[in-house]
Protein backbone atom coordinates (compact mmCIF):
# COMPACT_ATOMS: atom_id res chain seq x y z
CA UNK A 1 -17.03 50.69 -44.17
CA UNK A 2 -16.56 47.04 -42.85
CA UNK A 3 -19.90 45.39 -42.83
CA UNK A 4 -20.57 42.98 -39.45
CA UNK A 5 -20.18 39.92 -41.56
CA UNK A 6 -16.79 41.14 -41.90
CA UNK A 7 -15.67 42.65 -38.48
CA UNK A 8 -12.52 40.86 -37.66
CA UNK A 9 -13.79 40.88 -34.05
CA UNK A 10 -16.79 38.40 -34.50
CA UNK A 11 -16.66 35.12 -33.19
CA UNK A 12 -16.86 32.74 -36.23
CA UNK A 13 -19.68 29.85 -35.90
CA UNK A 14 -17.21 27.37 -35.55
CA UNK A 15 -14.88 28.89 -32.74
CA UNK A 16 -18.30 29.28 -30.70
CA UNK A 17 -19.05 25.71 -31.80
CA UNK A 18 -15.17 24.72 -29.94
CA UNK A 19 -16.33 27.14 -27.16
CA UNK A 20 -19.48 25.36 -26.21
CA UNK A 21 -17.23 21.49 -26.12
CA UNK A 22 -14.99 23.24 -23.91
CA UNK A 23 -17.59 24.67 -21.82
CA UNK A 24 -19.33 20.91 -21.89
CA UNK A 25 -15.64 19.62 -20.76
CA UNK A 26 -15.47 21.68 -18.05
CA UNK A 27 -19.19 20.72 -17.18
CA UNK A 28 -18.10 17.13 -17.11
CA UNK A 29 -14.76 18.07 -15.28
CA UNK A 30 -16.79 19.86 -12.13
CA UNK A 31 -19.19 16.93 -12.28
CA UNK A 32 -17.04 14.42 -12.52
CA UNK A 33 -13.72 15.43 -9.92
CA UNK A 34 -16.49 16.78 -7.54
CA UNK A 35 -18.59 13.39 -7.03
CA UNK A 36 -19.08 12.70 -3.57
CA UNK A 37 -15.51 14.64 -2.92
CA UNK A 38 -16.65 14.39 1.11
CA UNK A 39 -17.42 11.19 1.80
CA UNK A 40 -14.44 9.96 2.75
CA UNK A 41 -12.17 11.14 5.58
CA UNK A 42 -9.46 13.22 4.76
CA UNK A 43 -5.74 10.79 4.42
CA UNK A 44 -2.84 11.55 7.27
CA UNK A 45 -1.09 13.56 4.33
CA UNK A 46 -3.81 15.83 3.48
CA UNK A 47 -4.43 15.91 7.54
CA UNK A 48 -0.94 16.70 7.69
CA UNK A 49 -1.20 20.06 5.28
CA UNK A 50 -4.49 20.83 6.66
CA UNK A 51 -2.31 21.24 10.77
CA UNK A 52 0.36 23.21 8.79
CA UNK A 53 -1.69 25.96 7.40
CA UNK A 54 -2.69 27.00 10.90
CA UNK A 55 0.29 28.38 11.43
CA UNK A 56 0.93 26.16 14.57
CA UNK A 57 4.41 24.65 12.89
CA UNK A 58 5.76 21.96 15.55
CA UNK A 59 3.64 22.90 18.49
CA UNK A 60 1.25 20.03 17.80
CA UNK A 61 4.51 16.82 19.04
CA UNK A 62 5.59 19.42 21.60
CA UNK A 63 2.22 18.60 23.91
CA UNK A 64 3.97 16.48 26.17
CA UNK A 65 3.35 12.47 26.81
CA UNK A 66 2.98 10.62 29.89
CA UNK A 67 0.84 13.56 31.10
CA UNK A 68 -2.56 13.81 32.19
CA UNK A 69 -3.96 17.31 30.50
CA UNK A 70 -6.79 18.74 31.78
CA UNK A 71 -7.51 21.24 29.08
CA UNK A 72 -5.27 20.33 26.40
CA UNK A 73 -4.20 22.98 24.22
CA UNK A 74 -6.15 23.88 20.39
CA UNK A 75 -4.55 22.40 17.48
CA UNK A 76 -7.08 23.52 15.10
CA UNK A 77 -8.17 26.92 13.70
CA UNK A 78 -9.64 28.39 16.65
CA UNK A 79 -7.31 30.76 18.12
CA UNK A 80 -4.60 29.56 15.43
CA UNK A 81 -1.58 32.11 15.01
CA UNK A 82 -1.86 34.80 12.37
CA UNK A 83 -1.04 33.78 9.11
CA UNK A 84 2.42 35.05 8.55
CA UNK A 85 3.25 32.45 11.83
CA UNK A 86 2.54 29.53 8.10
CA UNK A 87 5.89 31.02 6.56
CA UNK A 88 8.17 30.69 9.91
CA UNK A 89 6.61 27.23 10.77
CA UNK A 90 7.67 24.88 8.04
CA UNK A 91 11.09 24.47 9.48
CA UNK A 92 10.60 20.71 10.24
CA UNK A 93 8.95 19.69 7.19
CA UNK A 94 10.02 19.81 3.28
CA UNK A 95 7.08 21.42 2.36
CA UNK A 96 7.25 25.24 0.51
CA UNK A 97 4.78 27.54 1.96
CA UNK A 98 2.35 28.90 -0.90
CA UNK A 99 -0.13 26.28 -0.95
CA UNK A 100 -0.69 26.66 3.14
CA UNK A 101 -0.73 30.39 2.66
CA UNK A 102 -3.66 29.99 0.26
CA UNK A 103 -5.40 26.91 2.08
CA UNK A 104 -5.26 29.02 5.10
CA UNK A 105 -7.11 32.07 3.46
CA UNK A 106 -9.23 29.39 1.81
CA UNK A 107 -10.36 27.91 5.23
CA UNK A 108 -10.52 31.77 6.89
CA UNK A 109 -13.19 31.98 3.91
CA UNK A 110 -15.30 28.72 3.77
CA UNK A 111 -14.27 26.80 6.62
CA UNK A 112 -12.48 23.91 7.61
CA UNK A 113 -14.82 21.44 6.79
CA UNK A 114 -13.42 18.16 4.27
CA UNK A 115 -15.77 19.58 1.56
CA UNK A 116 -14.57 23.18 1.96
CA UNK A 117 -10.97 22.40 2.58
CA UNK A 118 -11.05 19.63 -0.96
CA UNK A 119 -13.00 22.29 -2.83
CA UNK A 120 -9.95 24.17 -3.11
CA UNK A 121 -8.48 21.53 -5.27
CA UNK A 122 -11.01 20.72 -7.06
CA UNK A 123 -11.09 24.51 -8.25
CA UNK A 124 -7.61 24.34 -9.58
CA UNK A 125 -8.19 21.48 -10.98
CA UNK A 126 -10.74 22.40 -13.27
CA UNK A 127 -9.35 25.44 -13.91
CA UNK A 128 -6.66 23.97 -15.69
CA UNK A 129 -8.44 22.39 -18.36
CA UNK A 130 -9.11 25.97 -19.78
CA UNK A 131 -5.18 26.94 -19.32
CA UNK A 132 -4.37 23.37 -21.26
CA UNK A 133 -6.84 23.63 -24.36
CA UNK A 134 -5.42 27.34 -24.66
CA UNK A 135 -2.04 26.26 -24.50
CA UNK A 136 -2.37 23.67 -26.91
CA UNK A 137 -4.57 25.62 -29.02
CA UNK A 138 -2.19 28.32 -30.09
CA UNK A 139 0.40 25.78 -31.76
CA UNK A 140 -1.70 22.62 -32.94
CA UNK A 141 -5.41 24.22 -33.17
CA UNK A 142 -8.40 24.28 -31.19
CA UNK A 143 -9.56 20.15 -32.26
CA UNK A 144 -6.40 18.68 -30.83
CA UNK A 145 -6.89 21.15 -27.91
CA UNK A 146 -9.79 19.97 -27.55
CA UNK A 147 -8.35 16.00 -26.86
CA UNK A 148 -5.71 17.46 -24.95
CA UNK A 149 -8.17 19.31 -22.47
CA UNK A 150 -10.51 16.07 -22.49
CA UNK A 151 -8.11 14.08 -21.72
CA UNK A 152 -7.39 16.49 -18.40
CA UNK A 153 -11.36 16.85 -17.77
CA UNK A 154 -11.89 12.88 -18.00
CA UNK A 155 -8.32 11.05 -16.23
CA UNK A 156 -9.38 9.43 -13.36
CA UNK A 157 -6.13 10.89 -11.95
CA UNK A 158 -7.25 14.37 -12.04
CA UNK A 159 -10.50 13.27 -10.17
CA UNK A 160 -8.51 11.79 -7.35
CA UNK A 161 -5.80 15.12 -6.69
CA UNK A 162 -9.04 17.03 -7.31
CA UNK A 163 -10.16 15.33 -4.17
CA UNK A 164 -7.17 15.63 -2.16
CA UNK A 165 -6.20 18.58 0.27
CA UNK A 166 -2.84 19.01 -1.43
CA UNK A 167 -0.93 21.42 -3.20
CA UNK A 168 -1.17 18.93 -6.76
CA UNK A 169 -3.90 20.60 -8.72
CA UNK A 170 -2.53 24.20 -8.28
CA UNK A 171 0.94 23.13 -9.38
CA UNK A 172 -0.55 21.44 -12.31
CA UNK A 173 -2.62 24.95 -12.99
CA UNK A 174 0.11 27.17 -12.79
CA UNK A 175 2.41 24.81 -14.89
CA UNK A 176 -0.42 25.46 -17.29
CA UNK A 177 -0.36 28.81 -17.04
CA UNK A 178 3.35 28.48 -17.54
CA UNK A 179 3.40 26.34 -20.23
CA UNK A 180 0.24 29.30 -22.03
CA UNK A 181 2.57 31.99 -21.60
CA UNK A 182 5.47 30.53 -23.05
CA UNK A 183 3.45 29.73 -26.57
CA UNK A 184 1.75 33.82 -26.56
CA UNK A 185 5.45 34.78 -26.61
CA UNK A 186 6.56 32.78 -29.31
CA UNK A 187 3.20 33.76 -31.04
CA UNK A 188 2.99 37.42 -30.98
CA UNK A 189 6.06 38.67 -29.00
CA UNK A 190 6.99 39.71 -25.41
CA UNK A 191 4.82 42.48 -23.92
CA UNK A 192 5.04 43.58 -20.33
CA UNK A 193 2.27 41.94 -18.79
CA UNK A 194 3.25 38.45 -20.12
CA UNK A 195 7.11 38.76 -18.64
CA UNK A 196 5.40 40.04 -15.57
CA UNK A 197 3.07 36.94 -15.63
CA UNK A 198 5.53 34.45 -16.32
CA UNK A 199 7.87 35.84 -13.30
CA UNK A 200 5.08 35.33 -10.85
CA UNK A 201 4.34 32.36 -12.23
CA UNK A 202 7.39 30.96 -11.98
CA UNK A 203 7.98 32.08 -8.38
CA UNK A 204 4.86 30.41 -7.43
CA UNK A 205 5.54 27.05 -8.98
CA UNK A 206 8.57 27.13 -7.16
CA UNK A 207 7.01 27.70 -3.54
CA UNK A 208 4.66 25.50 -4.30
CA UNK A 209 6.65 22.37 -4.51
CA UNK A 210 10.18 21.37 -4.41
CA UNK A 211 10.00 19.28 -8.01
CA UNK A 212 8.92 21.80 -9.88
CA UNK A 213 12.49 22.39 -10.67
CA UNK A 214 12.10 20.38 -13.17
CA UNK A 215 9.43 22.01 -15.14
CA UNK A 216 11.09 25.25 -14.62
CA UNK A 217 14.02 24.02 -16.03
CA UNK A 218 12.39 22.62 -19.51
CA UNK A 219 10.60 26.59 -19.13
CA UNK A 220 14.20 27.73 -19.54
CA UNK A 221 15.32 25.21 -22.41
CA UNK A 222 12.24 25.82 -25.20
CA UNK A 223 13.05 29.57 -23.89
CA UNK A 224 16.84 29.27 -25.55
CA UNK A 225 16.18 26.71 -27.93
CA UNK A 226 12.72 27.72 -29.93
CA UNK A 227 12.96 31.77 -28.89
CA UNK A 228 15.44 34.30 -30.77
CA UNK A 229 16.86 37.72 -30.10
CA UNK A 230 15.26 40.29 -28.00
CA UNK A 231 12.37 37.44 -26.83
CA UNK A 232 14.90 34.86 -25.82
CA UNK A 233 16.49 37.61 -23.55
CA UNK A 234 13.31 38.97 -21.67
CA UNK A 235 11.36 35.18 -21.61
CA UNK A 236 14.64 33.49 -19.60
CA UNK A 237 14.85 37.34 -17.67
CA UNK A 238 11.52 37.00 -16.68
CA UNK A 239 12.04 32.93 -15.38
CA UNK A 240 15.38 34.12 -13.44
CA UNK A 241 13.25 36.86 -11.83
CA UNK A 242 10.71 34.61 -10.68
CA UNK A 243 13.39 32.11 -9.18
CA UNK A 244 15.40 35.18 -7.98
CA UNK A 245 12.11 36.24 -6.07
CA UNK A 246 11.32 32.44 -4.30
CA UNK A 247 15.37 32.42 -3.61
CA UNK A 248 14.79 35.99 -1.58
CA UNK A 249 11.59 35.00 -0.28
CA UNK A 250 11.83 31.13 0.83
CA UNK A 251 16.12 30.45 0.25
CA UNK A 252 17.30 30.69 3.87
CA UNK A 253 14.11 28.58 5.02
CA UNK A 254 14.99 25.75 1.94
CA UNK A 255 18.98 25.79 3.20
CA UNK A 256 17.78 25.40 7.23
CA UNK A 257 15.61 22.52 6.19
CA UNK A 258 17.98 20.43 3.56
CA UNK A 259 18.99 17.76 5.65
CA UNK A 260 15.03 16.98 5.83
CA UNK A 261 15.74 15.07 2.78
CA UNK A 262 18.53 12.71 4.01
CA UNK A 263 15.26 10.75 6.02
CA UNK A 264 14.17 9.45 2.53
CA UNK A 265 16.74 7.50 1.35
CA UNK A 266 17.71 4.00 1.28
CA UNK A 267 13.97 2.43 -0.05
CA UNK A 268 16.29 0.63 -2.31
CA UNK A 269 18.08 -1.23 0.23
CA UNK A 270 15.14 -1.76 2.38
CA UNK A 271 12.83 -3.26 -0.30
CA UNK A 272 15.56 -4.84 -2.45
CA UNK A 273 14.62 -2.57 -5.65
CA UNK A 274 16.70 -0.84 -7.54
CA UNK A 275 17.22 0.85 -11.04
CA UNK A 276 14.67 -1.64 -12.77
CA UNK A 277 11.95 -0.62 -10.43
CA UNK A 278 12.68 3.06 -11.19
CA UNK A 279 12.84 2.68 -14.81
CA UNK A 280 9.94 0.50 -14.68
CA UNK A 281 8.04 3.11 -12.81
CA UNK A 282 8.86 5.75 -15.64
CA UNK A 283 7.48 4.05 -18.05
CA UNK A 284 4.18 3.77 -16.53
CA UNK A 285 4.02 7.00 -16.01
CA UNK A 286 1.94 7.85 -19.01
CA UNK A 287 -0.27 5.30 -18.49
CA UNK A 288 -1.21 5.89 -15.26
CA UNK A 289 -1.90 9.25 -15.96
CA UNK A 290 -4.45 8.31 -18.57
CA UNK A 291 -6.25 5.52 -16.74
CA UNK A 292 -6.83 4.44 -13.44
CA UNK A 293 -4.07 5.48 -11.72
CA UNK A 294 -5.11 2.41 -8.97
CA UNK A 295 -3.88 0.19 -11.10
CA UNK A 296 -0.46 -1.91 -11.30
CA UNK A 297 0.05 -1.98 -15.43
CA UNK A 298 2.06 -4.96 -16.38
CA UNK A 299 5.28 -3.64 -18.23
CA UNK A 300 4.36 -4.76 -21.65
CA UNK A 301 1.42 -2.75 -21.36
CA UNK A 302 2.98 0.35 -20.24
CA UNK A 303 5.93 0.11 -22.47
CA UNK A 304 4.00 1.22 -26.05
CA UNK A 305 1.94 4.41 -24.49
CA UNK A 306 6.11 5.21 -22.99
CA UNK A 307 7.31 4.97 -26.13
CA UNK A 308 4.66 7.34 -27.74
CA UNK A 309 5.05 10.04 -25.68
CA UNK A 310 8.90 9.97 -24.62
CA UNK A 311 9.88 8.96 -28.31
CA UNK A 312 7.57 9.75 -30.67
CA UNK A 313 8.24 13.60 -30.29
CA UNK A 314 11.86 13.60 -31.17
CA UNK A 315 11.27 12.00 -34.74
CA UNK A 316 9.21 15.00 -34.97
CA UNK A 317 11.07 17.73 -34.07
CA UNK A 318 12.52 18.67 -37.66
CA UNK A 319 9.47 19.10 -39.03
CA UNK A 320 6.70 20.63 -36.13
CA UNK A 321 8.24 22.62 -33.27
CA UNK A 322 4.72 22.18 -31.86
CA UNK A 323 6.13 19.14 -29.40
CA UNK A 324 9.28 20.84 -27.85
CA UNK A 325 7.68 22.29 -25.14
CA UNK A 326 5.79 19.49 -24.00
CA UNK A 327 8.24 16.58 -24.48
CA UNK A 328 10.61 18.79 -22.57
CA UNK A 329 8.44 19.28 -19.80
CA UNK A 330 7.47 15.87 -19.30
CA UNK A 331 11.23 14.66 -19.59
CA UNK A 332 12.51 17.34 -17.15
CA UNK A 333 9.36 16.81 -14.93
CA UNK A 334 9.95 13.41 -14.51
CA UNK A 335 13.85 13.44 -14.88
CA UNK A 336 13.92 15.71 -11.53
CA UNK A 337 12.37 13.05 -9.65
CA UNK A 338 14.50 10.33 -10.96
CA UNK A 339 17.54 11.99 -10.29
CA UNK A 340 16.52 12.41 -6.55
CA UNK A 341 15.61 8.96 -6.59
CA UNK A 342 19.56 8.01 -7.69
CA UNK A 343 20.84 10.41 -5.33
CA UNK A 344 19.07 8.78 -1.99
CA UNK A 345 18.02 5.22 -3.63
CA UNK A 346 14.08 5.87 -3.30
CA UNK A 347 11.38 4.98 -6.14
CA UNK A 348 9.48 8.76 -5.47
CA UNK A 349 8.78 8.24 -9.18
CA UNK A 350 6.79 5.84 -8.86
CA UNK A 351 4.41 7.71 -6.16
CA UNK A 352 1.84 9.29 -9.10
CA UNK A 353 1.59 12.98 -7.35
CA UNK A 354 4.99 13.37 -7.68
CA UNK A 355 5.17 13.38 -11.38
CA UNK A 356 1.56 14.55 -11.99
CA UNK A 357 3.29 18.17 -13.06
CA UNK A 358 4.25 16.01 -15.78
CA UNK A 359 0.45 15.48 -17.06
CA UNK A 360 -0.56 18.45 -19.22
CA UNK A 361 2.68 18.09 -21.52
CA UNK A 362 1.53 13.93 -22.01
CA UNK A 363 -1.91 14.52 -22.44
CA UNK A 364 -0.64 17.09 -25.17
CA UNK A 365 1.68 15.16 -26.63
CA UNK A 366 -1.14 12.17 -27.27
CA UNK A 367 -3.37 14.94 -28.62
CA UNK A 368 -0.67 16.08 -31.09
CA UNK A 369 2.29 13.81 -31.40
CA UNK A 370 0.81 11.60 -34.25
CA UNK A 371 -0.51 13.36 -37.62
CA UNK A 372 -3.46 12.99 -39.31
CA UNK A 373 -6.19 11.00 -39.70
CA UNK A 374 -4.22 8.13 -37.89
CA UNK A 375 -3.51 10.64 -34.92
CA UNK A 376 -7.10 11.24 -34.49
CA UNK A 377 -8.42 7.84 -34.54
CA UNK A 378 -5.19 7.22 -32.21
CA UNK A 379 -6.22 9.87 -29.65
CA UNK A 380 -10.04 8.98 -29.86
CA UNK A 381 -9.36 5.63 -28.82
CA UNK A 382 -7.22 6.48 -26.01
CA UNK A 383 -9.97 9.16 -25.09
CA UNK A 384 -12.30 6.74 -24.70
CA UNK A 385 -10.38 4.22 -22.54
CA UNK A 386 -9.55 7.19 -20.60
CA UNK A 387 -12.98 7.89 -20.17
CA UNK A 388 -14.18 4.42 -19.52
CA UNK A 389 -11.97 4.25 -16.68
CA UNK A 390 -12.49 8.52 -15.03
CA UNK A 391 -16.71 7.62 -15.08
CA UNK A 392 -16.31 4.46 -13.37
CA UNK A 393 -15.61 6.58 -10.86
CA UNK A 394 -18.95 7.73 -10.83
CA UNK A 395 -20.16 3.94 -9.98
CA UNK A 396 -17.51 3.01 -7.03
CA UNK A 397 -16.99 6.39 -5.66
CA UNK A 398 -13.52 7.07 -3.82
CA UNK A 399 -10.97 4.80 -2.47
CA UNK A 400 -12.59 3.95 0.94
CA UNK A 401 -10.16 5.65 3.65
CA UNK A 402 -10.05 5.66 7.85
CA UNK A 403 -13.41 6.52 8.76
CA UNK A 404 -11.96 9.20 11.68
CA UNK A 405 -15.17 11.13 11.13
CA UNK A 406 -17.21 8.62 11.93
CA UNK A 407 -14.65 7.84 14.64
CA UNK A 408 -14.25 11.45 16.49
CA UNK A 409 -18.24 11.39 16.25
CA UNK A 410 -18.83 8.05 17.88
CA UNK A 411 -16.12 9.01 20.57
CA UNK A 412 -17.66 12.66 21.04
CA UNK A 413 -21.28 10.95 21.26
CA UNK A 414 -20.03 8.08 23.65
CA UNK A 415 -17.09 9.40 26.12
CA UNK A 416 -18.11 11.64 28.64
CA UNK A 417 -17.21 15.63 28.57
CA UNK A 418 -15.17 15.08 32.08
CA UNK A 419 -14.08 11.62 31.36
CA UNK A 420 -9.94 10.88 30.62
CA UNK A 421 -8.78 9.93 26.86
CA UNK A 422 -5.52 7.98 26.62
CA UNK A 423 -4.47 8.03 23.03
CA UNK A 424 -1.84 5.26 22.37
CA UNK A 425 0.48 4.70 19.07
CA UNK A 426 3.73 2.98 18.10
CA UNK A 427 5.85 6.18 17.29
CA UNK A 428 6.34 8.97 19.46
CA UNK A 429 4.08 11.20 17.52
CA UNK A 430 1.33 9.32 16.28
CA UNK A 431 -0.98 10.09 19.66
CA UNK A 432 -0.54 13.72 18.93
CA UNK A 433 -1.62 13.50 15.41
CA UNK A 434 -4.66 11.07 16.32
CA UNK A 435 -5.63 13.83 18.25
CA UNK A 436 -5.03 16.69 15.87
CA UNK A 437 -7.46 14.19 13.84
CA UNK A 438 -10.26 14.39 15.90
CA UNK A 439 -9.93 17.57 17.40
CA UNK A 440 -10.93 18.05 13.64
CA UNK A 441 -13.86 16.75 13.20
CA UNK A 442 -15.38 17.31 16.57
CA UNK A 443 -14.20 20.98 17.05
CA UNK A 444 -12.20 22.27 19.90
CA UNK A 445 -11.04 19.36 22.60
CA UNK A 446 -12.72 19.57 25.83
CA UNK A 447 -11.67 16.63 28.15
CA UNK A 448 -8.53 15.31 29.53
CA UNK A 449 -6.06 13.82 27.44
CA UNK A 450 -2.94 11.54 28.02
CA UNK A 451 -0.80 10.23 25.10
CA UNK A 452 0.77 7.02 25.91
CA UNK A 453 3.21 5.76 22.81
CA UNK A 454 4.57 3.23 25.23
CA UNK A 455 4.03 2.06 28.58
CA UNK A 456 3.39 4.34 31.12
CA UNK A 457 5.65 4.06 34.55
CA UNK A 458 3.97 2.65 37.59
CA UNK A 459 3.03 6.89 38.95
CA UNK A 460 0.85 7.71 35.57
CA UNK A 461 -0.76 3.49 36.03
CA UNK A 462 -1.29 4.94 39.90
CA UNK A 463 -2.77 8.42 38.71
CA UNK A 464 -4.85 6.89 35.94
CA UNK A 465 -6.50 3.98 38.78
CA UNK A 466 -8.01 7.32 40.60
CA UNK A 467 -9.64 8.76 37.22
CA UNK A 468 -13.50 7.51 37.52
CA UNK A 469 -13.84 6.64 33.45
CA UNK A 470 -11.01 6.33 31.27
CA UNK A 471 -11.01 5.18 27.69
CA UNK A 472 -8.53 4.76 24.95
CA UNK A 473 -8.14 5.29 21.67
CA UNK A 474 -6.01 3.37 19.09
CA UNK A 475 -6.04 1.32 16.47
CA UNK A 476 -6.54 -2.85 18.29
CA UNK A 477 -7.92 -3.02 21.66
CA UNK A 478 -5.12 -5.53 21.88
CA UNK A 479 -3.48 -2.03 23.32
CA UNK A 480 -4.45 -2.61 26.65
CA UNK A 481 -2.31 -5.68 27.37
CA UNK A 482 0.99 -3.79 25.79
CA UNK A 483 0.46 -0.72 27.84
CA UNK A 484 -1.40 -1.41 30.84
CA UNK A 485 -0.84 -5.03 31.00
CA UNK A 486 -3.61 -6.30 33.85
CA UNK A 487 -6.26 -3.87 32.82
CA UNK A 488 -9.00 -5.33 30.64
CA UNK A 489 -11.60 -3.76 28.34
CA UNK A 490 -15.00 -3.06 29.73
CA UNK A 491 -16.88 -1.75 26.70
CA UNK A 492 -15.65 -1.33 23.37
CA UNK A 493 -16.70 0.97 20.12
CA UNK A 494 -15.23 0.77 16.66
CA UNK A 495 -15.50 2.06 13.34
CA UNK A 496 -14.15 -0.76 10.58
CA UNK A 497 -11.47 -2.82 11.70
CA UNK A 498 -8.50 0.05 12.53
CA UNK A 499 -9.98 2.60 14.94
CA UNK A 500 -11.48 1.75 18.28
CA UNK A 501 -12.34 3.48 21.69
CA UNK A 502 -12.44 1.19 24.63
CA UNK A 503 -13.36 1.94 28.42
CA UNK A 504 -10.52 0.65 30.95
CA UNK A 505 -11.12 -1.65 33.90
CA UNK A 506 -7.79 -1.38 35.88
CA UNK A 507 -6.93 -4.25 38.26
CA UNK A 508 -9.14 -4.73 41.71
CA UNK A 509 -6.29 -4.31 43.89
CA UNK A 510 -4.88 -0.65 41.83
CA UNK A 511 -8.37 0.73 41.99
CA UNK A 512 -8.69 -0.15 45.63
CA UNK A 513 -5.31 1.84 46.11
């Protein structure tokens, strides 16, 4: 009979010892991405997802300008189309629909509220740092695991997607997820429930975002280069089903919406970049990732941590297979977006959340890439500057943003319920969104509305005379003169220096009229 100190089933002391640093990770990872997550006001792109997952698509630049409303339609959640309206009303935008499928079942849970809607990502976030230390765990053991998931837990660029009501975090967890399948079948064989995962997986990474190509791609490559036999066959099966399944399920949506992507194009010309800037951008990449991603990192200082993890691996390769998986997921990651950027002359590479996938395979490769003693004290340092710069956050809080909340509250507290709104911008659609924004935050809208994104002819300057109170909302009070040139300001509230609401004085002789 086995005695207990021998039951192959116990937990040794020292895998409950690497249990209890992961759980104090994860601890510090909640803490850390969740600190003071509400404060500021949601940014136009999270705004942007949030009016998309109602299921609304286009309806929101279809209210029509020039026009005073009297009970201008919801944009919000109340009354919102049924979910399934999400799938049929990305047709204008470039967006996949999983993440607004499961932001919409979020908010049908918890609300719409900034802290409900950015606690979404702030749950995939820290659920990845589990998926990462297993993943690493299985092919360089659970202490450079362990760096790998700290340096996830601690980045100040996982605080700042954990903050952000965007699809970032959950690609990041399922490319986790990926990445933790991928090393169970190399380590004990294919069984049905891992294929199954890893074809769900995949078909979820790819209706999640558009660049995940990339990462599905390198999924494919360690599938045919490191697997053999039987397990190479069912692994890339089991990829090709998941693609096969987001081709059936989202492929006549992607090919109606391809020429989407001929608006981005041409950044090079406009800003007189080029390759260098590209390049330059890719190199950075790591470093960003691992400190403030705020920053602007001179190119000398970028260029060694770029050369660790997009280098260092190869030399490697011969003797540990432990870095093909990650160095090919952070080169395909990151090679997707280039080769967009060649193909339409942008610098998306450069943008951090497009190449954030990326992250778990460079934060593994700094945990693993360099042996020994020397790799430890390597990592450790880089740990630590890591972690200087992710609980500074804790002093300085997040990037300040437009304070609409405080905006939509001033205007609900100071324009009256039957008093006229005209909300003014420079493109057509900006009045619509400012008013998708503040529907937001003070709930349903309730008084007339007029957009103006240019002048208004001489009948709406007639019709708005007659209207007892009118105010206007915009970004300079400077607005009056462009639009409604003789009218003057007769009382003015602002938030900062971007938002304002102003009361309109039209001219003596128009009122008299």
């Amino acid at each position: 009979m086995t005695s207990p100190s021998e039951n192959p089933a116990r937990i040794s002391p020292l895998r409950w010892f690497h249990i209890l640093l992961l759980t104090i990770l994860l601890t510090l990872a909640g803490f850390i991405h969740h600190d003071r997550i509400a404060r500021e006001s949601l940014t136009i792109d999270e705004y942007w997802a949030l009016y998309l997952a109602t299921g609304r698509g286009d309806q929101l630049f279809q209210i029509p300008c020039y026009t005073i409303l009297n009970s201008p339609p919801n944009v919000g959640y109340t009354n919102a189309p049924s979910w399934w309206y999400i799938w049929t009303g990305l047709d204008s935008t470039t967006h996949p629909p999983l993440y607004h499928l499961i932001l919409r079942a979020w908010v049908n849970l918890f609300g719409e509220s900034d802290l409900a809607t950015r606690n979404l990502s702030w749950l995939f976030g820290v659920a990845a740092v589990p998926l990462l230390f297993d993943a690493v765990r299985r092919t360089a053991g659970p202490w450079r695991a362990l760096l790998a998931a700290a340096f996830m837990a601690l980045a100040a660029a996982g605080s700042d997607f954990s903050q952000e009501v965007r699809p970032y975090t959950i690609l990041v967890f399922l490319g986790c997820a990926i990445c933790d399948i991928l090393l169970a079948l190399r380590q004990s064989g294919p069984s049905i429930p891992k294929l199954v995962l890893l074809a769900l997986a995949s078909a979820a990474l790819a209706l999640t975002h558009y660049f995940s190509a990339g990462a599905i791609l390198a999924a494919g490559l360690f599938a045919l280069v490191c697997f053999r036999g039987r397990t190479r066959m069912l692994t890339i099966a089991s990829l090709l089903a998941g693609l096969l399944l987001a081709a059936i399920l989202w492929g006549p949506v992607f090919w109606k919406t391809r020429h989407l992507y001929d608006s981005y194009q041409d950044f090079w010309k406009e800003t007189g970049s080029g390759i260098g800037l590209t390049l330059r951008a890719v190199a950075r990449t790591p470093i960003r990732l691992l400190l403030d991603p705020s920053q602007h990192w001179p190119w000398f200082t970028a260029v060694p941590l770029a050369l660790l993890v997009f280098f260092v691996p190869i030399f490697r390769f011969r003797k540990s297979s432990d870095l093909v998986l990650w160095w090919l997921w952070a080169v395909c990651t990151i090679a997707v977006v280039v080769a967009v950027d060649f193909v339409h002359h942008t610098t998306m590479v450069g943008v951090l959340r497009y190449v954030y996938l990326a992250s778990p395979a460079i934060y593994a490769i700094l945990a693993v890439a360099i042996p020994g003693r020397l790799g430890f004290f390597t990592t450790a340092v880089l740990l630590l500057c890591s972690t200087v710069y992710g609980l500074s956050r804790l002093q300085t809080g997040p990037q300040p943003m437009e304070d609409w909340k405080t905006m939509a509250h001033l205007m609900d507290k100071t324009v009256g319920e039957h008093d006229l709104v005209a909300i003014v911008g420079y493109y057509p659609n900006e009045p619509a969104f400012d008013y998708f924004v503040i529907a937001h935050y003070i709930g349903p809208w309730k008084r007339p509305v007029i957009f103006l994104p240019g002048p208004p002819n001489e009948r709406i300057k007639s019709e708005l005379a007659q209207v007892p109170r009118v105010w206007m909302l915009g970004h300079a009070t400077s607005e009056t003169k462009r639009l409604l040139p003789g009218w003057t300001s007769a009382a003015s509230r602002g938030v900062g220096t971007k938002n304002f609401v102003w009361l309109l004085k039209p001219p003596p002789s128009t009122h008299l009229q």
